[in-house]
N, C-alpha and C. Protein backbone atom coordinates (compact mmCIF):
# COMPACT_ATOMS: atom_id res chain seq x y z
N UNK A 1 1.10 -34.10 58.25
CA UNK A 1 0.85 -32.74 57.81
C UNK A 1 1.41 -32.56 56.41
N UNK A 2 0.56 -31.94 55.41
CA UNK A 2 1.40 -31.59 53.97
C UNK A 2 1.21 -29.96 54.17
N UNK A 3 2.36 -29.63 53.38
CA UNK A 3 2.55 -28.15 53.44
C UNK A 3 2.78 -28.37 51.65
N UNK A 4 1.83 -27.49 50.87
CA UNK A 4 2.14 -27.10 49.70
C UNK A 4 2.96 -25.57 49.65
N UNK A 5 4.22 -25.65 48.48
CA UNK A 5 5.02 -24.42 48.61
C UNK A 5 5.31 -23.67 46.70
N UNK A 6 5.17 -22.38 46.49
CA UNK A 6 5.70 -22.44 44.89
C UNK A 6 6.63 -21.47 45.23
N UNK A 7 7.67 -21.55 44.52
CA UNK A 7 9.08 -21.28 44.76
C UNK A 7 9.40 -21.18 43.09
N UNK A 8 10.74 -20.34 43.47
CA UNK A 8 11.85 -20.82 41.92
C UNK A 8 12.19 -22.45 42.05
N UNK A 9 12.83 -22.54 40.89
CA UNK A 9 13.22 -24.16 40.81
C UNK A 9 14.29 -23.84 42.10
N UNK A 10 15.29 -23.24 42.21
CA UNK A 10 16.31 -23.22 42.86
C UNK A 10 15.62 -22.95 43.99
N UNK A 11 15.12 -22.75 44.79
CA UNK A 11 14.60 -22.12 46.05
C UNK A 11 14.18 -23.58 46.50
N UNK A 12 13.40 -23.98 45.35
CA UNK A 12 12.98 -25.56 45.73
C UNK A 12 13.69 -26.96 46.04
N UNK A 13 14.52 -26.64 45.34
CA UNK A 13 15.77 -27.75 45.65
C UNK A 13 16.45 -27.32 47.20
N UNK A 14 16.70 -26.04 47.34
CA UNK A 14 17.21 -25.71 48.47
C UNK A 14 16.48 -26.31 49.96
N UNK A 15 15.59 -25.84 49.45
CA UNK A 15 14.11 -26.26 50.57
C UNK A 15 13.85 -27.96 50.74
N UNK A 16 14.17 -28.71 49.75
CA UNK A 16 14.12 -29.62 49.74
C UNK A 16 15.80 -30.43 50.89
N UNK A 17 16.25 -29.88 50.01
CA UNK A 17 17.68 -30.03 50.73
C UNK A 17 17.56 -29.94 52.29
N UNK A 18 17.05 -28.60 52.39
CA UNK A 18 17.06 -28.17 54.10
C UNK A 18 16.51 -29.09 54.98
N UNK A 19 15.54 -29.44 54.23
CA UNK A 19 14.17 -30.54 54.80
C UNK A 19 15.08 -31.86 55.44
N UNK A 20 15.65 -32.25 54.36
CA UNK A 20 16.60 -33.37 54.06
C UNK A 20 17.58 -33.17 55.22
N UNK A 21 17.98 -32.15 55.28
CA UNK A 21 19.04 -32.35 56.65
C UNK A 21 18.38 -32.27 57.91
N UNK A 22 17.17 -31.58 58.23
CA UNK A 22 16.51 -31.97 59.39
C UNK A 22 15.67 -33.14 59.51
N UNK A 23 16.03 -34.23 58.50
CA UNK A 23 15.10 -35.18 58.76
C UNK A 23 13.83 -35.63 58.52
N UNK A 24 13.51 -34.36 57.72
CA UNK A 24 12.16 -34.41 57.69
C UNK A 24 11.79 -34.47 55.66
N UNK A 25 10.22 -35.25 55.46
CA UNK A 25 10.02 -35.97 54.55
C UNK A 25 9.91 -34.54 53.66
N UNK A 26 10.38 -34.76 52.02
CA UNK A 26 9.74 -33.91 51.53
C UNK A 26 10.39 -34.28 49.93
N UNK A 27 9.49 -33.73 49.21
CA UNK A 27 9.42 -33.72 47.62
C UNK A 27 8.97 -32.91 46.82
N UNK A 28 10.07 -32.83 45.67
CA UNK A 28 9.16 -31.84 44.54
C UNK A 28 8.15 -32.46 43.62
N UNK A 29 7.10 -31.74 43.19
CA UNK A 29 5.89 -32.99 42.79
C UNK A 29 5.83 -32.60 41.46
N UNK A 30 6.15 -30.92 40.81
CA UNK A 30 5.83 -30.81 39.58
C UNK A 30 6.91 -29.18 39.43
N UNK A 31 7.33 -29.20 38.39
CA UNK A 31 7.96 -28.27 37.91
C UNK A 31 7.33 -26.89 36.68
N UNK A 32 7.20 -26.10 36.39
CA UNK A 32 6.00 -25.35 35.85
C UNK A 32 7.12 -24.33 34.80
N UNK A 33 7.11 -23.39 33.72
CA UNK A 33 7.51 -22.67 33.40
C UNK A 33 6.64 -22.51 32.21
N UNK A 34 7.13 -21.06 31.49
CA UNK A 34 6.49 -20.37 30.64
C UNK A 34 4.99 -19.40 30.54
N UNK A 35 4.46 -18.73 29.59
CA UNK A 35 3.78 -17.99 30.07
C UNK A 35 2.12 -18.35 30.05
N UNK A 36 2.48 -19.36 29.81
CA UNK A 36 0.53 -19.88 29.91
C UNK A 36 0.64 -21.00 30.56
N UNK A 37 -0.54 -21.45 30.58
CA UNK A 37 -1.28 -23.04 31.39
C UNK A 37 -2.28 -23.74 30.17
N UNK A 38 -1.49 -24.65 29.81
CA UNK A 38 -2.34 -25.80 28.84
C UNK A 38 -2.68 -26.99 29.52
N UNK A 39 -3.91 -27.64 29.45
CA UNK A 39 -4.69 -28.88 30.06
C UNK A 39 -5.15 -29.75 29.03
N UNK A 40 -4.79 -31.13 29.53
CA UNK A 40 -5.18 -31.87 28.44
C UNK A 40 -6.51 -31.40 27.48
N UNK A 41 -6.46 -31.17 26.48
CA UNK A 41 -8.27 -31.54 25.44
C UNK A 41 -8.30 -30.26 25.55
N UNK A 42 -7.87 -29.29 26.31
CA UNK A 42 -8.20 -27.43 26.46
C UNK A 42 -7.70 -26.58 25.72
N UNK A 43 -8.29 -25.45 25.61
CA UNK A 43 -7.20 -24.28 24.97
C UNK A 43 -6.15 -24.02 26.10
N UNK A 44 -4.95 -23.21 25.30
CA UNK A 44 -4.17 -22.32 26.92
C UNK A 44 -4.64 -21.08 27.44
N UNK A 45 -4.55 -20.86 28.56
CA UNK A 45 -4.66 -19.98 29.26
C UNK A 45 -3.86 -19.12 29.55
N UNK A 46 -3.84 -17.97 29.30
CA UNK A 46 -2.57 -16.83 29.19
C UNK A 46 -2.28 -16.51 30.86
N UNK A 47 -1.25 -17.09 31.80
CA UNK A 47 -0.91 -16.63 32.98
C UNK A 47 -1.04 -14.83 33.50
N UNK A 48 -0.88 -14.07 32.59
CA UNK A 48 -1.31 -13.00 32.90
C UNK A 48 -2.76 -12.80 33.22
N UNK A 49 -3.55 -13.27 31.70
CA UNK A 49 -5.12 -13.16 32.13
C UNK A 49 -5.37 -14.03 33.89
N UNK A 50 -4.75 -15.16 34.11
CA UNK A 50 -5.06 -15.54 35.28
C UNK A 50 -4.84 -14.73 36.56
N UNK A 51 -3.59 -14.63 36.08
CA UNK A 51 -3.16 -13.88 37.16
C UNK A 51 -4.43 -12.14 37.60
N UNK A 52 -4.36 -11.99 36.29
CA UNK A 52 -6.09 -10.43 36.68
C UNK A 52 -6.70 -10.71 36.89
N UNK A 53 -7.38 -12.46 36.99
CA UNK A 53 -8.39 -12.34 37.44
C UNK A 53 -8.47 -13.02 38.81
N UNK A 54 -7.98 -13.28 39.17
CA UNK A 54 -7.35 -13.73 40.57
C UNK A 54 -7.12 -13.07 41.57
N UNK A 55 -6.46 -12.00 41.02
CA UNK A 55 -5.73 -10.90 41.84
C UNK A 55 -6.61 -9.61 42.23
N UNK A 56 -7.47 -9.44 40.83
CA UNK A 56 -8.29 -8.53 40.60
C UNK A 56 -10.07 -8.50 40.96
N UNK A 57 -10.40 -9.94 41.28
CA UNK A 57 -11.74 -9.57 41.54
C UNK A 57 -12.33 -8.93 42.78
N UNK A 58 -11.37 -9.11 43.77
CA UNK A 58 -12.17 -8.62 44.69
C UNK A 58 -12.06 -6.93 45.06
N UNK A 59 -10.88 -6.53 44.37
CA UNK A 59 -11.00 -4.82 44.05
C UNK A 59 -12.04 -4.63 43.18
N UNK A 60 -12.49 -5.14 42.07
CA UNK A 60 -13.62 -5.16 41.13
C UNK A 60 -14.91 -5.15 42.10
N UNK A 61 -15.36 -6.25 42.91
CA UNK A 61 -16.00 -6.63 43.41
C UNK A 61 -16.55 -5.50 44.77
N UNK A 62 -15.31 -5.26 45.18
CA UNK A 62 -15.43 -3.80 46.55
C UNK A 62 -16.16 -2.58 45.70
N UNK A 63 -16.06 -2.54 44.75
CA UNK A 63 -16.06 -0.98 43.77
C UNK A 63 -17.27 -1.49 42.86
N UNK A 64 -18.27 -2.30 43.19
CA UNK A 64 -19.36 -2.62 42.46
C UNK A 64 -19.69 -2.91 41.60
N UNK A 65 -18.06 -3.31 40.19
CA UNK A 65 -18.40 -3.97 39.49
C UNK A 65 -18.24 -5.21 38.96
């Protein structure tokens, strides 16, 4: 079973930790900060704009536009 999780850094280590004392497998795979998302060869992407449109289409979408 994989369980993907996003957390603070600290929440993540904790979680990791916890894991660790029950025995059970687990790892952090990538660490993230600041206010955009850059991809290789791409422009960045402003985390806010993502975040509206993510959050926001399907109130858009209920209300017909």
């Amino acid at each position: 079973m994989n369980l993907r999780c996003s957390s603070t850094p600290a929440l993540a280590e904790e979680v990791a930790e916890r894991a660790k004392l029950l025995g059970l497998p687990s790892r952090i795979v990538d660490r993230a900060g600041g206010d955009s998302l850059t991809l290789k060869g791409e422009a960045a992407l402003s985390l806010a704009d993502l975040r509206a449109a993510h959050e926001g289409w399907l109130p858009d979408y209920m209300a017909g536009r």
